[in-house]
C-alpha atoms as a PDB file:
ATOM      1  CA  UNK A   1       0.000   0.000   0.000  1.00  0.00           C
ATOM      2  CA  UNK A   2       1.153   3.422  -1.336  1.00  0.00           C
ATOM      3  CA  UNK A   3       1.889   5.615   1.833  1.00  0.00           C
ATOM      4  CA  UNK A   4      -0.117   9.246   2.409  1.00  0.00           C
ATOM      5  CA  UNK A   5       0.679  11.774   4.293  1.00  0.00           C
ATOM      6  CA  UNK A   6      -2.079  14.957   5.025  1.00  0.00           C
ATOM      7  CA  UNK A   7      -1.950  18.350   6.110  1.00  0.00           C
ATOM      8  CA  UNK A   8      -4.904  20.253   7.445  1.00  0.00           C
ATOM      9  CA  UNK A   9      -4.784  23.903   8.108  1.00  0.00           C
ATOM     10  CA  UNK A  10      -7.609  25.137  10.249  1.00  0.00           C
ATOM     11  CA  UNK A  11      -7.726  28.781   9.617  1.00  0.00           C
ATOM     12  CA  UNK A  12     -10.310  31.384  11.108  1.00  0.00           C
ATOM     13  CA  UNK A  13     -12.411  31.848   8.207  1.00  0.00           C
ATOM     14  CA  UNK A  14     -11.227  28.239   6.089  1.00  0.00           C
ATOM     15  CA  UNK A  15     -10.174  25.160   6.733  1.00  0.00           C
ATOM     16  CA  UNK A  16      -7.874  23.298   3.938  1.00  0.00           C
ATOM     17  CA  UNK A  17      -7.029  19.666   3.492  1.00  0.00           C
ATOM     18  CA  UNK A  18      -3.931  18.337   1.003  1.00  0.00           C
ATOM     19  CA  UNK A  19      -3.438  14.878   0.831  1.00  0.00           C
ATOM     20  CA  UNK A  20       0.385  13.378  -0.705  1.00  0.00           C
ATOM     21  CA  UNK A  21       1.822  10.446  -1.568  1.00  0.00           C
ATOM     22  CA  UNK A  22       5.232   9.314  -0.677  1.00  0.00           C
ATOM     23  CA  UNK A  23       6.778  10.635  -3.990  1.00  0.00           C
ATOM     24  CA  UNK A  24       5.138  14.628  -3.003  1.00  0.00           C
ATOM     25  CA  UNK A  25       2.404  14.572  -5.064  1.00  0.00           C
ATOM     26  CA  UNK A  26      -1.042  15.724  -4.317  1.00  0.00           C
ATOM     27  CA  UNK A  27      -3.461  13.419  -4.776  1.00  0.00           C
ATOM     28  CA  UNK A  28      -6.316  15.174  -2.933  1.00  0.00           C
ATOM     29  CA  UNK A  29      -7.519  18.492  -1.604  1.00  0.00           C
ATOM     30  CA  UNK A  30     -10.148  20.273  -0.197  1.00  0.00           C
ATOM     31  CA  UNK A  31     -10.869  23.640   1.072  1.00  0.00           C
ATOM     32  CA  UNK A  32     -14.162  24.747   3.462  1.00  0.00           C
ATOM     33  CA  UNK A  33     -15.409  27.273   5.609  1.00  0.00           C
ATOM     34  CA  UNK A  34     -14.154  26.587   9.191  1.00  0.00           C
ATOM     35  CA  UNK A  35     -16.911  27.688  11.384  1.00  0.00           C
ATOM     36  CA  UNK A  36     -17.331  27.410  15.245  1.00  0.00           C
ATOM     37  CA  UNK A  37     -16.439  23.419  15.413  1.00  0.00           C
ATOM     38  CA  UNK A  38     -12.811  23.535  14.169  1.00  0.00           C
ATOM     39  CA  UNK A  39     -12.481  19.833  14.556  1.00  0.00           C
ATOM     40  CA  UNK A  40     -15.879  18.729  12.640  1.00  0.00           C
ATOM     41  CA  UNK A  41     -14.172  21.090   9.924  1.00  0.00           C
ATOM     42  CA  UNK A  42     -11.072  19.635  10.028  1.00  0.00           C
ATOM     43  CA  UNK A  43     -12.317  15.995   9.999  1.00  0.00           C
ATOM     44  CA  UNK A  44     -14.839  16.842   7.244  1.00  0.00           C
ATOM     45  CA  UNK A  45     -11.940  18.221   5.097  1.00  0.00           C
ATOM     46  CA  UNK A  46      -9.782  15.490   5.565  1.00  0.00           C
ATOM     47  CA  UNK A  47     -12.876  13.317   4.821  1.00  0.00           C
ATOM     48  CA  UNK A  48     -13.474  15.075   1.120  1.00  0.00           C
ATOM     49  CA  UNK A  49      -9.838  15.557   0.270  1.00  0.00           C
ATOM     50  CA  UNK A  50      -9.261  11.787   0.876  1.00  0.00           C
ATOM     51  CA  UNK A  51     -11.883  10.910  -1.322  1.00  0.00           C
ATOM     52  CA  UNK A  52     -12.052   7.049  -2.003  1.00  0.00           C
ATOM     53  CA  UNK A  53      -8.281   6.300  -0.393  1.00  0.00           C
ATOM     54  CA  UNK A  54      -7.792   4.588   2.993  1.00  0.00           C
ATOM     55  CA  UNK A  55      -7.150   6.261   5.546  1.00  0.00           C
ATOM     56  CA  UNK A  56      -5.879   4.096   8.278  1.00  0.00           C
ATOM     57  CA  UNK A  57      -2.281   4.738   8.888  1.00  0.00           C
ATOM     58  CA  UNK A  58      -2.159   7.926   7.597  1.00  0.00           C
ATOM     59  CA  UNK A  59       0.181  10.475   8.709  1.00  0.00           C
ATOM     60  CA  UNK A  60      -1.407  14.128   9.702  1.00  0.00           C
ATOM     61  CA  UNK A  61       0.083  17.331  10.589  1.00  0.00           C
ATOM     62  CA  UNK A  62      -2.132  20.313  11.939  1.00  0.00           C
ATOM     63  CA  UNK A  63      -1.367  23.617  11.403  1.00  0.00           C
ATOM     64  CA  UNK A  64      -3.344  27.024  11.870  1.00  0.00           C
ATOM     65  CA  UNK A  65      -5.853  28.653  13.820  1.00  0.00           C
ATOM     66  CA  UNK A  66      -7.488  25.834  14.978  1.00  0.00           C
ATOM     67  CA  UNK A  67      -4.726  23.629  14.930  1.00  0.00           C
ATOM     68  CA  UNK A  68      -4.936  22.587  18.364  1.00  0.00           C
ATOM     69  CA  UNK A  69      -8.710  21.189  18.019  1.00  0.00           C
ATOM     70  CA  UNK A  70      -7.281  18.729  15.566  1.00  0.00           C
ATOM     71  CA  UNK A  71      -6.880  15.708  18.248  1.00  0.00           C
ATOM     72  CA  UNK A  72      -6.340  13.332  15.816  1.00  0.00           C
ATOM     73  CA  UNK A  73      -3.605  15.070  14.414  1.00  0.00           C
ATOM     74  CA  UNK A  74      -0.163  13.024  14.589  1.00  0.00           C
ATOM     75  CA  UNK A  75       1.731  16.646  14.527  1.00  0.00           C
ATOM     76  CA  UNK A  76       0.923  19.846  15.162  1.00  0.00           C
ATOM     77  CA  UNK A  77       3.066  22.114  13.470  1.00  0.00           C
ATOM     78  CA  UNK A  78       2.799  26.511  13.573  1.00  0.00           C
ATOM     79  CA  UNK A  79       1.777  28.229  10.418  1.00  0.00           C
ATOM     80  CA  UNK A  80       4.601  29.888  10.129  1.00  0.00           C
ATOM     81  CA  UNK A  81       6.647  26.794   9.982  1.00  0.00           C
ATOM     82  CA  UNK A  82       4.391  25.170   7.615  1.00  0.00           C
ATOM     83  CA  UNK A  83       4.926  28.469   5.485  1.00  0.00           C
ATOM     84  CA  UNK A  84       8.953  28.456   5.350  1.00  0.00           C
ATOM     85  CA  UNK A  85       9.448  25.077   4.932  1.00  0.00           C
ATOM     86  CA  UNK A  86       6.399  24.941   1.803  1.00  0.00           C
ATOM     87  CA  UNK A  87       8.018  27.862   0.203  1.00  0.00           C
ATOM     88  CA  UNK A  88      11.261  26.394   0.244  1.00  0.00           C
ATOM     89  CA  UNK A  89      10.829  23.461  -0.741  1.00  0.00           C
ATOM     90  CA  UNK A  90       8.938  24.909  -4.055  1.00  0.00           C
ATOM     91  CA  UNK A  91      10.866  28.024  -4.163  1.00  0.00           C
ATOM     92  CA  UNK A  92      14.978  26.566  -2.750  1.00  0.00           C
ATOM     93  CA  UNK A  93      15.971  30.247  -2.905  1.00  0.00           C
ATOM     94  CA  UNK A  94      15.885  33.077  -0.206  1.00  0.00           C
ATOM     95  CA  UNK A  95      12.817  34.203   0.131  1.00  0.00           C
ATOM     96  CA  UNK A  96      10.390  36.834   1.396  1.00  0.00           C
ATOM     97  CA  UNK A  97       6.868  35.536   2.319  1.00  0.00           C
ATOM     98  CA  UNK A  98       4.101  36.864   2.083  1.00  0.00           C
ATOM     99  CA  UNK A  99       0.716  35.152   3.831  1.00  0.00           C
ATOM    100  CA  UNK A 100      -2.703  37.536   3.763  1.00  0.00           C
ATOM    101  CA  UNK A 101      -4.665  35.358   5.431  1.00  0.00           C
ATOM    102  CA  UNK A 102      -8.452  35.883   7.105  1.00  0.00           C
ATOM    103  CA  UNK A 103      -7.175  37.535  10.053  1.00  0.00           C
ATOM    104  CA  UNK A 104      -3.659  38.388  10.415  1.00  0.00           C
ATOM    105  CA  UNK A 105      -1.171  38.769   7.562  1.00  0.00           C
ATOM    106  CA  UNK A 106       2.772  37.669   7.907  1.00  0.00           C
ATOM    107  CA  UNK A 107       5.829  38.357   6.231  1.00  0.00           C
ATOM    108  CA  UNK A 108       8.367  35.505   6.612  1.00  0.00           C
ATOM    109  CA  UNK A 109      12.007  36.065   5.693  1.00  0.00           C
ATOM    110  CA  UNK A 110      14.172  32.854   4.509  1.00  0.00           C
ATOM    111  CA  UNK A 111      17.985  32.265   3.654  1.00  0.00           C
ATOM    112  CA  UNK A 112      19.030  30.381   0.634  1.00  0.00           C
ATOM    113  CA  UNK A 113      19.452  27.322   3.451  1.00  0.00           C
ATOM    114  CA  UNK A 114      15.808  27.363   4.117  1.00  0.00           C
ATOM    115  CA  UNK A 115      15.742  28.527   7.077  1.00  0.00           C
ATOM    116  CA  UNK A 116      13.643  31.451   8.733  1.00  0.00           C
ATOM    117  CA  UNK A 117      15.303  34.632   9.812  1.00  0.00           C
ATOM    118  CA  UNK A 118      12.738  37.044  10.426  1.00  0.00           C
ATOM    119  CA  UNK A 119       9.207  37.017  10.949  1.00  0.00           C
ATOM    120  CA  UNK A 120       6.987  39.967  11.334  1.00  0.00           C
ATOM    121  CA  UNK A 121       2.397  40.027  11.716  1.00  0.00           C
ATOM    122  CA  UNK A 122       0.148  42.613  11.720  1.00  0.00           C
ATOM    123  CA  UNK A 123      -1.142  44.597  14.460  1.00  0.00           C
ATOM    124  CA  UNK A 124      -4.159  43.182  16.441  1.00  0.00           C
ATOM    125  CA  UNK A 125      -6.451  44.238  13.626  1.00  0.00           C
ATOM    126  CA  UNK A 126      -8.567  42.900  10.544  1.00  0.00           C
ATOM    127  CA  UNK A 127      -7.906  45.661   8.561  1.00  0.00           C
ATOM    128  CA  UNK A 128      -5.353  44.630   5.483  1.00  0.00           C
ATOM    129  CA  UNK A 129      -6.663  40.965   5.778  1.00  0.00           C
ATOM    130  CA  UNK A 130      -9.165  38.550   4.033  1.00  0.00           C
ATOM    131  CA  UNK A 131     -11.813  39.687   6.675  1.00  0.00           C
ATOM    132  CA  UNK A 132     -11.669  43.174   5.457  1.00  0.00           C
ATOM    133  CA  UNK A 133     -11.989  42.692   1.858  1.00  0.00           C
ATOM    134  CA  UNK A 134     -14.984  40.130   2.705  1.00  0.00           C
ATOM    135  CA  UNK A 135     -16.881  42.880   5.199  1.00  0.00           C
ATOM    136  CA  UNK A 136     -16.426  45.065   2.568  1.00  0.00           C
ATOM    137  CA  UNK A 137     -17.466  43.308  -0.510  1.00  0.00           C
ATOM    138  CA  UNK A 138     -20.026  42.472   1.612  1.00  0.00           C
ATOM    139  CA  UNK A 139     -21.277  45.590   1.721  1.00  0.00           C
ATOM    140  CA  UNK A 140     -20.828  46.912  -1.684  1.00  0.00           C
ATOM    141  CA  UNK A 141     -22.910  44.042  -2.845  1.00  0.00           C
ATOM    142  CA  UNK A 142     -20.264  42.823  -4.702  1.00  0.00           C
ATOM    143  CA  UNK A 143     -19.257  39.121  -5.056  1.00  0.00           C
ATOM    144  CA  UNK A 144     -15.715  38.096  -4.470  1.00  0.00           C
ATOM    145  CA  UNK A 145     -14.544  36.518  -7.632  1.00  0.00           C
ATOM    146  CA  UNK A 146     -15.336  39.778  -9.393  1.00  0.00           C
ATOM    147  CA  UNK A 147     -13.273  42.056  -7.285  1.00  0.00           C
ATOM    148  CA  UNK A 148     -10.030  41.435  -9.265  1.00  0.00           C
ATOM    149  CA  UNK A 149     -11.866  42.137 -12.760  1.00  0.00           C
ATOM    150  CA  UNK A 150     -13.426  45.536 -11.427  1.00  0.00           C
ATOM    151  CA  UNK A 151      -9.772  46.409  -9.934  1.00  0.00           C
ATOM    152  CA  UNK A 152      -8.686  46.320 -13.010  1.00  0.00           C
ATOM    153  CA  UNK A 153     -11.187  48.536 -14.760  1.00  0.00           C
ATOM    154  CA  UNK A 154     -10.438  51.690 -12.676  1.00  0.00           C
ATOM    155  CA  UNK A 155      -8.692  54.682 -14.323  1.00  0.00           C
ATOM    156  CA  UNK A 156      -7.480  56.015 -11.743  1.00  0.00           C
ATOM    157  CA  UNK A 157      -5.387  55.130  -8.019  1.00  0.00           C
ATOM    158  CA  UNK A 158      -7.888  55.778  -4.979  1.00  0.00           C
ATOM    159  CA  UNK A 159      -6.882  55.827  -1.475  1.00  0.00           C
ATOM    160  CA  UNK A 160      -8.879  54.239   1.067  1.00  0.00           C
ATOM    161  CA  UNK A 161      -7.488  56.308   4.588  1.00  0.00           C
ATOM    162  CA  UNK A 162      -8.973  54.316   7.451  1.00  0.00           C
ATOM    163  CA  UNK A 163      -7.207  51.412   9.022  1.00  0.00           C
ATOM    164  CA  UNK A 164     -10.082  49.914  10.910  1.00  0.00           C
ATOM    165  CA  UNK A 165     -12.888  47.637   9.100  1.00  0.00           C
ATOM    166  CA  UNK A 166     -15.633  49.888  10.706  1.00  0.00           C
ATOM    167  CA  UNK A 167     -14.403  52.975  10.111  1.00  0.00           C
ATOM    168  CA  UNK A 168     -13.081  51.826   6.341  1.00  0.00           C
ATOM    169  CA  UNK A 169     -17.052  50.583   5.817  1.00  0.00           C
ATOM    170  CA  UNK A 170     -18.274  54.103   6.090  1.00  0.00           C
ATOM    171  CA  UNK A 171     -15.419  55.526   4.905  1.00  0.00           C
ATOM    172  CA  UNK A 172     -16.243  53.783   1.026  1.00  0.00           C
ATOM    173  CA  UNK A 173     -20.007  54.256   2.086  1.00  0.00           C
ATOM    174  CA  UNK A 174     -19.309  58.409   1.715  1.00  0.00           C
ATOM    175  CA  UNK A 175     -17.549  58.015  -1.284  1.00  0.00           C
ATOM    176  CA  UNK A 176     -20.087  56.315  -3.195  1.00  0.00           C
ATOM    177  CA  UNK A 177     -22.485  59.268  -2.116  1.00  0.00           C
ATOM    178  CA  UNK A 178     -19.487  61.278  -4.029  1.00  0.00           C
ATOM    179  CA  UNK A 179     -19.928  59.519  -6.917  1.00  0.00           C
ATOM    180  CA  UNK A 180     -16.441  57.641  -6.780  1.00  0.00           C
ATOM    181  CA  UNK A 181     -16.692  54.591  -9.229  1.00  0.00           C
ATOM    182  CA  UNK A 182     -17.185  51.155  -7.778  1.00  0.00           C
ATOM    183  CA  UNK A 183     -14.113  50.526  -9.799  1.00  0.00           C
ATOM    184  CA  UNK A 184     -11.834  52.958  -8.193  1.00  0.00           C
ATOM    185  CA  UNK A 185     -13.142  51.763  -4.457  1.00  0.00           C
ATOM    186  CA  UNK A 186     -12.637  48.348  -5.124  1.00  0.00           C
ATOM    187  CA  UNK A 187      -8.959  49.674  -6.074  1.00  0.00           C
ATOM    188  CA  UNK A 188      -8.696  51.237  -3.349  1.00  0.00           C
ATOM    189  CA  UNK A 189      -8.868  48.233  -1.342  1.00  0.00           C
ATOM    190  CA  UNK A 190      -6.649  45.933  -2.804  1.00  0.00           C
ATOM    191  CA  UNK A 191      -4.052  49.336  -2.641  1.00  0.00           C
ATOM    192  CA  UNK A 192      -5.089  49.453   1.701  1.00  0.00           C
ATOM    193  CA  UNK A 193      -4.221  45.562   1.918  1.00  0.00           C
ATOM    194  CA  UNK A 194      -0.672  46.216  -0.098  1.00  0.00           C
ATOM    195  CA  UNK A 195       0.160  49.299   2.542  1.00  0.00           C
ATOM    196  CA  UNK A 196      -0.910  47.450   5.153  1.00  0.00           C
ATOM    197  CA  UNK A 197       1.956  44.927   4.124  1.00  0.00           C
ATOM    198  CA  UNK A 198       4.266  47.324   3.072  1.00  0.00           C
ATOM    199  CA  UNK A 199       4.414  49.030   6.231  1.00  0.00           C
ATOM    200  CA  UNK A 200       5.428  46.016   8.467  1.00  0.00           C
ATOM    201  CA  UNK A 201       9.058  45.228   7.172  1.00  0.00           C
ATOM    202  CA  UNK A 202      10.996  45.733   3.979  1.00  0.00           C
ATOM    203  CA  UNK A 203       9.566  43.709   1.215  1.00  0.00           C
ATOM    204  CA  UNK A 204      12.213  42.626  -0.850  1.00  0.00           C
ATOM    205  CA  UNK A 205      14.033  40.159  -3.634  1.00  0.00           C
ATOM    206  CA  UNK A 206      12.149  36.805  -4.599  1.00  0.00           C
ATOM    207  CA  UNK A 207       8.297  37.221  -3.130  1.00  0.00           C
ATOM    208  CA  UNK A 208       6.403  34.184  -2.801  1.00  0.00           C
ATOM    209  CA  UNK A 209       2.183  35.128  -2.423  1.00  0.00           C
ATOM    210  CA  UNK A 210       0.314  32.954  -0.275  1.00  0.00           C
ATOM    211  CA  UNK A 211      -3.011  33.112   1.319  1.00  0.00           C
ATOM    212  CA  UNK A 212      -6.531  32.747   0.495  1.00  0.00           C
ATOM    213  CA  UNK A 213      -6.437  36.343  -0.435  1.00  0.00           C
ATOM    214  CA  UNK A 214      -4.229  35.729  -3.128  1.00  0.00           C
ATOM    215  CA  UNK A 215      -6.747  33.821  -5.368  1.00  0.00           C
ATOM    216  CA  UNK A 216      -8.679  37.425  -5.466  1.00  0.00           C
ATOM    217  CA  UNK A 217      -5.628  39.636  -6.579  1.00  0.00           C
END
């Protein structure tokens, strides 16, 4: 029997499942909303990544949020970790990493050895993360997977000026009283997320993107 190996990453907003074989290739994934039960989500998403293979035997490292809820877990390893050594073994090169993830973003330096040398996360705040561009979408009525499109469209650079979520919310809600496109907003808040990550270290060299974010940019 061909061995697996899985990785579940219980984050605050998702929880993602990928399943490997022995040679590192993925032979299953799935990705979910996490919820309040962080171990129903991450046995349900080991469940539908696994598909029709066999489970028993399998080898499982947690990671995230909600890595700790993951009792059946064989290891439980810290994103950041999981990050580096991911990156690296794509990407053997130094690195700079870049995670926007639902709550907190991080920025994960790594020598040309692999291994990490500086680490730096947001402030205790939404604002620059998944959450914020979901709250926000949310309510301009727009639907995620046409944020990127409409981004695109505007003809001009438009600053969004207030860090918080709240505050951001009827900041945008002003501006479209103004008459400022939904174009240009939606610019706008991509632009807020990309200050948000400028302004915690230097950003240099070889940038690897990571994130659910990402899949919106």
């Amino acid at each position: 029997m061909t061995e697996i190996y899985a990785g579940i990453d219980v984050g605050s907003c998702t929880t993602k499942a990928v399943v490997i074989n022995s040679k590192g290739e993925i032979v299953g994934s799935h990705v979910q909303r996490s919820g309040i039960d962080y171990r129903m989500a991450a046995e349900e998403t080991l469940k539908k990544a696994l598909g029709n293979m066999e489970p028993n035997g399998i080898k499982i490292v947690s990671t995230g949020y909600g890595r700790y809820n993951v009792d059946f877990a064989t290891q439980k390893k810290t994103e950041i970790a999981c990050h580096a050594k991911g990156g690296f073994t794509y990407f053997p090169k130094e690195l700079t990493l870049v995670d926007i993830g639902g709550q907190d973003n991080k920025v994960i330096k790594i020598n040309a050895e692999g291994k990490r040398i500086d680490f730096k996360m947001n402030r205790k705040c939404a604002a620059g993360t998944g959450t914020f561009i979901e709250e926000i979408a949310h309510r301009m009525n727009i639907p995620l997977e046409k944020l990127d499109f409409m981004a695109r469209k505007a003809r001009k650079r438009f600053r969004i000026g207030s860090y918080c979520t709240v505050f951001a919310c009827t900041e945008i809600l002003s501006h479209i009283r103004a008459g400022i496109s939904p174009e240009e907003l939606v610019r706008g808040i991509f632009e807020s997320v990309i200050d948000r990550i400028m302004e915690m270290t230097l950003i240099e060299g070889a940038v690897l993107m990571c994130g659910g974010v990402v899949e919106y940019f």
